[in-house]
Protein backbone atom coordinates (compact mmCIF):
# COMPACT_ATOMS: atom_id res chain seq x y z
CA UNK A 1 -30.04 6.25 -17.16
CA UNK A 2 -28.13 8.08 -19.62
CA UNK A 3 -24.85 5.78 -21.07
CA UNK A 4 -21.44 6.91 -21.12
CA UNK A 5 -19.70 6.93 -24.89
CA UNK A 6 -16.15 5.19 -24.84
CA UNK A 7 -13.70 7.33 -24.52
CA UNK A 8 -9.57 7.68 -26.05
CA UNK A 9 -8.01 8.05 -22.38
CA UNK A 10 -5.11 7.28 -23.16
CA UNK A 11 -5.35 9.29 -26.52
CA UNK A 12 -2.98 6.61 -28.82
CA UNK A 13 -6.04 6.89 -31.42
CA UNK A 14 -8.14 4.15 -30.63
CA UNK A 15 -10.09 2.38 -28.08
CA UNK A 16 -8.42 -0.30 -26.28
CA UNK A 17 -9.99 -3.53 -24.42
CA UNK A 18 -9.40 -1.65 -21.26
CA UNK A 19 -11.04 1.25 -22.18
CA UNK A 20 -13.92 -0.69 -23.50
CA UNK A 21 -14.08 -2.67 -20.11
CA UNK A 22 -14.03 0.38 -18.01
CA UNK A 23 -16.82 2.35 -20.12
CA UNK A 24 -19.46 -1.20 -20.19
CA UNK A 25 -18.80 -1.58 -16.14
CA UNK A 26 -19.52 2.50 -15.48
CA UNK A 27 -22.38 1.98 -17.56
CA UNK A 28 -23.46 -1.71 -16.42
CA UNK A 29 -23.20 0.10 -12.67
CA UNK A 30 -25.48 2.90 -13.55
CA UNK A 31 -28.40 0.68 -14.57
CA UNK A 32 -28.71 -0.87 -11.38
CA UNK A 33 -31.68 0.31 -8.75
CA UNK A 34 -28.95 0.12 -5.92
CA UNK A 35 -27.14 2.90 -7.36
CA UNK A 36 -30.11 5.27 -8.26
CA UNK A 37 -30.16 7.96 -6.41
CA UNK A 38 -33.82 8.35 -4.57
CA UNK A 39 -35.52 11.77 -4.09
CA UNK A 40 -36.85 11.55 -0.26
CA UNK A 41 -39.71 13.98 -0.98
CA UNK A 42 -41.06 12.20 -3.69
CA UNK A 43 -45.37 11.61 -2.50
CA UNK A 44 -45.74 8.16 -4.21
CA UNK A 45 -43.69 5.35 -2.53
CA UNK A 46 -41.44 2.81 -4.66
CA UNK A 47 -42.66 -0.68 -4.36
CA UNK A 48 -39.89 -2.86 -4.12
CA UNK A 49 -39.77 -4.87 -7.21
CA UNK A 50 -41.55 -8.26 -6.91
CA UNK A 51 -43.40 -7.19 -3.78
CA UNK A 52 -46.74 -5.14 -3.31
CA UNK A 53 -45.15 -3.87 -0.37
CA UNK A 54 -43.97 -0.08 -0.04
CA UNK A 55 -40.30 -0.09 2.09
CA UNK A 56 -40.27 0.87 5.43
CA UNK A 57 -40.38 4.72 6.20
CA UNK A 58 -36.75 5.90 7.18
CA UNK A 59 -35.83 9.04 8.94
CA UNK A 60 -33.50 11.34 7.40
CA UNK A 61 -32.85 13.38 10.57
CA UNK A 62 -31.68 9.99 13.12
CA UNK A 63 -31.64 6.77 10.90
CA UNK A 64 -30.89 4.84 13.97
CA UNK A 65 -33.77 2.78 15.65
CA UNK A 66 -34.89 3.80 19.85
CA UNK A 67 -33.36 0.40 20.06
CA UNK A 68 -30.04 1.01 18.55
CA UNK A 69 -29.95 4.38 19.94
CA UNK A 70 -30.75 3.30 23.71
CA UNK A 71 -27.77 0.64 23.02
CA UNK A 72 -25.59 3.51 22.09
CA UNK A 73 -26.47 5.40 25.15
CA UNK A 74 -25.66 2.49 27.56
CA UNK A 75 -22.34 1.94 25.97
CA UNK A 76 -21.25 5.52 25.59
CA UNK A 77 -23.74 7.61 27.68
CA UNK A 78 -26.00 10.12 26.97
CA UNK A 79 -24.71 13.89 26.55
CA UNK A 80 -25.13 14.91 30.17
CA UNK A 81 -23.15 12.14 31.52
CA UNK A 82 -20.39 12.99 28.58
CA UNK A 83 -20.68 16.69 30.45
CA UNK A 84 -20.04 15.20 33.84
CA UNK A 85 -17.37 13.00 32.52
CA UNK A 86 -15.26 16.21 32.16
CA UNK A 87 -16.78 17.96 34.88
CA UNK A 88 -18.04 20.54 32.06
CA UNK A 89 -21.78 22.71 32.64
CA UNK A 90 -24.39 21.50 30.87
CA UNK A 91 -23.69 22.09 26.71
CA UNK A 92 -20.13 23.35 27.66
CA UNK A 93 -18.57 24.54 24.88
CA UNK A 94 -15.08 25.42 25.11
CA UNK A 95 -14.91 27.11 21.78
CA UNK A 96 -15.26 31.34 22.48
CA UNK A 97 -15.89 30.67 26.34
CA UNK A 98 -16.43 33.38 28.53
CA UNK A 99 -17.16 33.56 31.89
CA UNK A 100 -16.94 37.03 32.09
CA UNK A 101 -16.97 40.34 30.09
CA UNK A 102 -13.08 40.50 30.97
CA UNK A 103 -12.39 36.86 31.44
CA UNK A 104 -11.57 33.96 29.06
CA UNK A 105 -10.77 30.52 29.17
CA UNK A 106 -7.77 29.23 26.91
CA UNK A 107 -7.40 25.78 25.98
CA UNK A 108 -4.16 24.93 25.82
CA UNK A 109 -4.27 23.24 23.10
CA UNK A 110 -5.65 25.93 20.52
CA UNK A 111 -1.83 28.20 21.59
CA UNK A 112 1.10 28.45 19.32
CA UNK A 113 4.91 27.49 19.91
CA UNK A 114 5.83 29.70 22.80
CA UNK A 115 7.60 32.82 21.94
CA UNK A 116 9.22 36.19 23.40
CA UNK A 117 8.62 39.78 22.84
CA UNK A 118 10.29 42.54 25.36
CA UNK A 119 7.51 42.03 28.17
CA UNK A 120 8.20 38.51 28.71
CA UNK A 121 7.10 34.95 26.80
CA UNK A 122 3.94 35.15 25.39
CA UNK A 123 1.41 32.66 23.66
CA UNK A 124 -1.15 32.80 20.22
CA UNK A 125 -4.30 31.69 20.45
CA UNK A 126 -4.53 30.04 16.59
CA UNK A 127 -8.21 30.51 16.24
CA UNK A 128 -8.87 33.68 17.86
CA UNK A 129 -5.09 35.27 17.71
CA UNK A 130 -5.71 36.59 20.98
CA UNK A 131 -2.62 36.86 22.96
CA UNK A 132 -1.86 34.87 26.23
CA UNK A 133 0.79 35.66 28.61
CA UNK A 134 1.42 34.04 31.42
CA UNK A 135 1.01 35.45 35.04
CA UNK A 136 4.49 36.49 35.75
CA UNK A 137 7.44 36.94 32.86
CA UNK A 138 7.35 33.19 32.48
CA UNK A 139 5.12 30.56 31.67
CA UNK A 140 4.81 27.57 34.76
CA UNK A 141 7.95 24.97 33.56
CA UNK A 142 5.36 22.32 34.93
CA UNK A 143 2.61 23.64 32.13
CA UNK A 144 5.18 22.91 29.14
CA UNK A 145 5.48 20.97 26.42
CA UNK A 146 8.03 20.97 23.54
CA UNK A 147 7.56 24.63 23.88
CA UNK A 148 3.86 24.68 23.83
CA UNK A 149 1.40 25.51 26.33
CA UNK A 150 0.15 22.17 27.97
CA UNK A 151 -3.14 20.91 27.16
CA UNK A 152 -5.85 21.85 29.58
CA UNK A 153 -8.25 24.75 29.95
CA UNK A 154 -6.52 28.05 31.44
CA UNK A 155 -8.59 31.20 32.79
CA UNK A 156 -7.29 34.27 32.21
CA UNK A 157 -8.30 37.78 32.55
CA UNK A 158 -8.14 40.88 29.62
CA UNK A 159 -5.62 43.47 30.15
CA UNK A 160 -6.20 45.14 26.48
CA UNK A 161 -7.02 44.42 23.16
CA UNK A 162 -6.97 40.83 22.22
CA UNK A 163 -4.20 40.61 25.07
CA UNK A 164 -5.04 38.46 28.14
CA UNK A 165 -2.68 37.15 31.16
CA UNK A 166 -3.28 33.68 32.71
CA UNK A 167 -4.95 33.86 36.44
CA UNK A 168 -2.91 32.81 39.55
């Protein structure tokens, strides 16, 4: 490993004991086989010093054991019974979901503060700025927040442009 040359930080024209301590311990911490980094497609296998044995094969895709992983699964479930949890189809994903050519669901949580234009309140969508409004001039009181559409998924159906109104 290559060593580092002490460095002026502090640029007063010499090098102090601190700067002297930092450069040996950056260096001293570079030398050691811990800190090496490994390349994983190297063909011969390291043999870990004092042993003639090669170290265990690792994945780099899932470095967790079928043991470790099967715990995992009991505590937290697999994916399908996350899915069910939420009552979501199979791989949901509520990012750019669409039912239909002229529906979309909103998730409440990806609108904008509330505001008001001449047709009645209206809400942004942050990712996709498409506009929600709500089914009549007002958005439900009940659906609220601090001014902010409540979290929660909302269908709603196109009526132009990047301009949608909730369902009944």
């Amino acid at each position: 490993m290559a060593k580092y040359k002490v460095k002026d930080i502090n640029k007063n024209g010499e090098i102090d004991g601190w700067e002297q301590a930092k450069y040996d311990a950056i260096n001293k911490s570079s030398d050691s086989p811990a800190k090496q980094i490994v390349d994983p497609t190297m063909q011969q296998q390291m043999v870990q010093p004092m042993t003639n044995i090669p170290p265990a094969a690792s994945s780099l895709v899932n470095p967790f054991s079928p043991q470790a992983q099967a715990n995992a699964q009991g505590i937290f479930g697999n994916q399908q019974m996350k899915q069910n949890a939420v009552n979501a189809p199979f791989m949901y994903s509520p990012l750019n979901q669409k039912d239909k050519k002229n529906e979309r669901i909103f998730i409440g949580e990806d609108t904008d503060l509330i505001k008001k234009d001449k047709k009645g309140e209206y809400a942004v969508d942050m990712f996709t700025k498409d506009t929600l409004r709500p089914a009549g001039k007002k958005f439900n009181p009940n659906k609220v927040v601090d001014g902010y559409v409540m979290g929660g998924d909302y269908p709603a159906v196109k009526i132009s442009n990047k301009n949608f109104r909730l369902k009944q």
